[in-house]
C-alpha atoms as a PDB file:
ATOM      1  CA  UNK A   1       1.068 -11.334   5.149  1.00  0.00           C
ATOM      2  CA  UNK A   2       4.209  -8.943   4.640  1.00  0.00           C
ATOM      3  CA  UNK A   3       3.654  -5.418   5.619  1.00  0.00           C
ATOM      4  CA  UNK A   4       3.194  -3.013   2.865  1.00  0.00           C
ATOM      5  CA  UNK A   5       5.166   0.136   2.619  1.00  0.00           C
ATOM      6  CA  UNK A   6       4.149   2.002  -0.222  1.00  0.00           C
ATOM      7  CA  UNK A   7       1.981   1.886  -3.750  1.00  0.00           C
ATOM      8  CA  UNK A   8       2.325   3.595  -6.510  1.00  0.00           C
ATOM      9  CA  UNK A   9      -0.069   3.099  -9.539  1.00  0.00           C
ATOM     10  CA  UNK A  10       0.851   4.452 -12.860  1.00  0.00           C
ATOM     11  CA  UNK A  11      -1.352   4.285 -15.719  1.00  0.00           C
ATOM     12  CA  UNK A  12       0.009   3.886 -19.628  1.00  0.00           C
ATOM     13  CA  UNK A  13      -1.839   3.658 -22.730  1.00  0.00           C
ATOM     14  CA  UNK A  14      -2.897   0.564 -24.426  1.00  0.00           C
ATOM     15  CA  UNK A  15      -2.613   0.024 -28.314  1.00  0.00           C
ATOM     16  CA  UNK A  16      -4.448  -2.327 -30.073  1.00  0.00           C
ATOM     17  CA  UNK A  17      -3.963  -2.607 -33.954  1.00  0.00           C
ATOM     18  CA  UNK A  18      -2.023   0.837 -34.376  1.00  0.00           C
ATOM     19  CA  UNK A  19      -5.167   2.666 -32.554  1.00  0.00           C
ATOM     20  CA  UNK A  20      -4.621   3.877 -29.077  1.00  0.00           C
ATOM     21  CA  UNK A  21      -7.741   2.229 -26.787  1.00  0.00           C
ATOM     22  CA  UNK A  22      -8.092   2.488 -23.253  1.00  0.00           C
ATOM     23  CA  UNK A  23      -5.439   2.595 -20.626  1.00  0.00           C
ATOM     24  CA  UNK A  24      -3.644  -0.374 -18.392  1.00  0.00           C
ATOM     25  CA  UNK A  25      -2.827   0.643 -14.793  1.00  0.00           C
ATOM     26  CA  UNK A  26      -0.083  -0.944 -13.126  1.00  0.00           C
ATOM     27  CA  UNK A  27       0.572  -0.769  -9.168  1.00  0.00           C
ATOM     28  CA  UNK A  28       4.294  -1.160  -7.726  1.00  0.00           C
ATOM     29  CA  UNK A  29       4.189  -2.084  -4.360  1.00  0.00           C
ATOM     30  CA  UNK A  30       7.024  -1.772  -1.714  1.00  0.00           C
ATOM     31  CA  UNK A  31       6.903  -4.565   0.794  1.00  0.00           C
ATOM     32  CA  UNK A  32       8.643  -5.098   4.062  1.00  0.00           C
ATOM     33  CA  UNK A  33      10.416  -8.436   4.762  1.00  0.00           C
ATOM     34  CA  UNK A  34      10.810 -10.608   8.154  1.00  0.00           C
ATOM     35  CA  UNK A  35      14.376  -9.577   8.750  1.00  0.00           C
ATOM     36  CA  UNK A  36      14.249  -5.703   8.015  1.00  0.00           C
ATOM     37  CA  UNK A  37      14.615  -5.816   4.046  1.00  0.00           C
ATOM     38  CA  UNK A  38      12.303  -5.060   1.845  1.00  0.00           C
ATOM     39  CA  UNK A  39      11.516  -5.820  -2.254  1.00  0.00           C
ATOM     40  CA  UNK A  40       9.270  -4.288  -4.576  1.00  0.00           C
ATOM     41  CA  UNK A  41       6.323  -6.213  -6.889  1.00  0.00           C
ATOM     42  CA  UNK A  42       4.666  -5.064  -9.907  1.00  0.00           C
ATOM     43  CA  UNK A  43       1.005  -6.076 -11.432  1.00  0.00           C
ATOM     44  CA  UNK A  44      -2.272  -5.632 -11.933  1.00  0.00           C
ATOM     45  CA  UNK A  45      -5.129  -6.419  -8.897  1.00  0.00           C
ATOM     46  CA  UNK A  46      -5.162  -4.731  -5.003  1.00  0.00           C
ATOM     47  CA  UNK A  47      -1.941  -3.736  -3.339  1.00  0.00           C
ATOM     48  CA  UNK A  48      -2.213  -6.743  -1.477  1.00  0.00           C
ATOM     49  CA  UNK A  49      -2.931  -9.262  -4.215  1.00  0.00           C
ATOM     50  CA  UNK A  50       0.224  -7.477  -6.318  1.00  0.00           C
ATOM     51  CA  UNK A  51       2.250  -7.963  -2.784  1.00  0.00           C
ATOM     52  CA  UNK A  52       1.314 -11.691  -3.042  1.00  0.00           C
ATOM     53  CA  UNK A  53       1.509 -12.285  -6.359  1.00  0.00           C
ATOM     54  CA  UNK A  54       2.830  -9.825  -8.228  1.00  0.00           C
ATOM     55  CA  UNK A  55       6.139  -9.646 -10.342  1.00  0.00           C
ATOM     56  CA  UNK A  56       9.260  -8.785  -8.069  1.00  0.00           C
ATOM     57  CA  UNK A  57      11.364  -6.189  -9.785  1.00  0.00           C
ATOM     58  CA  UNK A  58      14.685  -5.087  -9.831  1.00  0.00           C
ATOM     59  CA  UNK A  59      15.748  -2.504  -7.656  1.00  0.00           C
ATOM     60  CA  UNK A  60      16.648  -0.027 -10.363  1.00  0.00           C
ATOM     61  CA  UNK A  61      12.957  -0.039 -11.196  1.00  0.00           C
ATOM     62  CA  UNK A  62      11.853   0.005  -7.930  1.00  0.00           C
ATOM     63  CA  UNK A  63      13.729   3.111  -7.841  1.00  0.00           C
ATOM     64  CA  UNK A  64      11.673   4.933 -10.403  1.00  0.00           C
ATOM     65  CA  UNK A  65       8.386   4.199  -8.814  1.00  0.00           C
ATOM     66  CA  UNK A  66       9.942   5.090  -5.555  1.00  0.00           C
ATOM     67  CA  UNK A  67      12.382   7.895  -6.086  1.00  0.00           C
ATOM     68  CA  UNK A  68      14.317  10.920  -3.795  1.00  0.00           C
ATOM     69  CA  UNK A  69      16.937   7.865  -2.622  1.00  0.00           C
ATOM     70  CA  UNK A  70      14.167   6.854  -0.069  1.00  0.00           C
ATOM     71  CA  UNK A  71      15.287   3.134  -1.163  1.00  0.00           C
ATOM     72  CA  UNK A  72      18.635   1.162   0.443  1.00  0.00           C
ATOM     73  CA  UNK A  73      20.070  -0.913  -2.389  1.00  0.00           C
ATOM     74  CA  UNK A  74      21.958  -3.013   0.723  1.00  0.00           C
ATOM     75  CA  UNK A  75      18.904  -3.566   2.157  1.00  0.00           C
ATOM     76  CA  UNK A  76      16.641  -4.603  -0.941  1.00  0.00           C
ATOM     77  CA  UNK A  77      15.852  -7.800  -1.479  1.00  0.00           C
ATOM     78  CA  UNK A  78      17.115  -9.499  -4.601  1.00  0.00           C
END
């Protein structure tokens, strides 16, 4: 498994019929790759199911849950 550098869970409202219920939280999680890259994957479950399984995303959203330029758009994997 691919070494994890970084969660970040953010929580948004859910609405169901007009009528806010409940909340969804998401986790973004910033894993390293083999040859000194890295990518980002978003979803629902443990850091290290979302690193498995999750969603990649693009690295202009990785951005946001990652900010202060601590990401490398050369070095982000598409």
């Amino acid at each position: 498994m691919s070494q994890i550098l970084g969660v970040n869970r953010r929580s948004y409202p859910l609405q169901v019929d007009g009528e806010l219920g409940g909340e969804v939280t998401i986790s973004v999680v910033l894993v390293a790759g083999s040859i000194g890259d890295y990518a980002a994957y978003a979803g629902g479950g443990t850091p290290e199911w979302v690193a498995r399984f999750g969603h990649k995303i693009p690295f202009e959203e990785a951005c946001v849950h990652f900010p202060g330029g601590q990401l490398d758009e050369a070095r982000y994997r598409l």
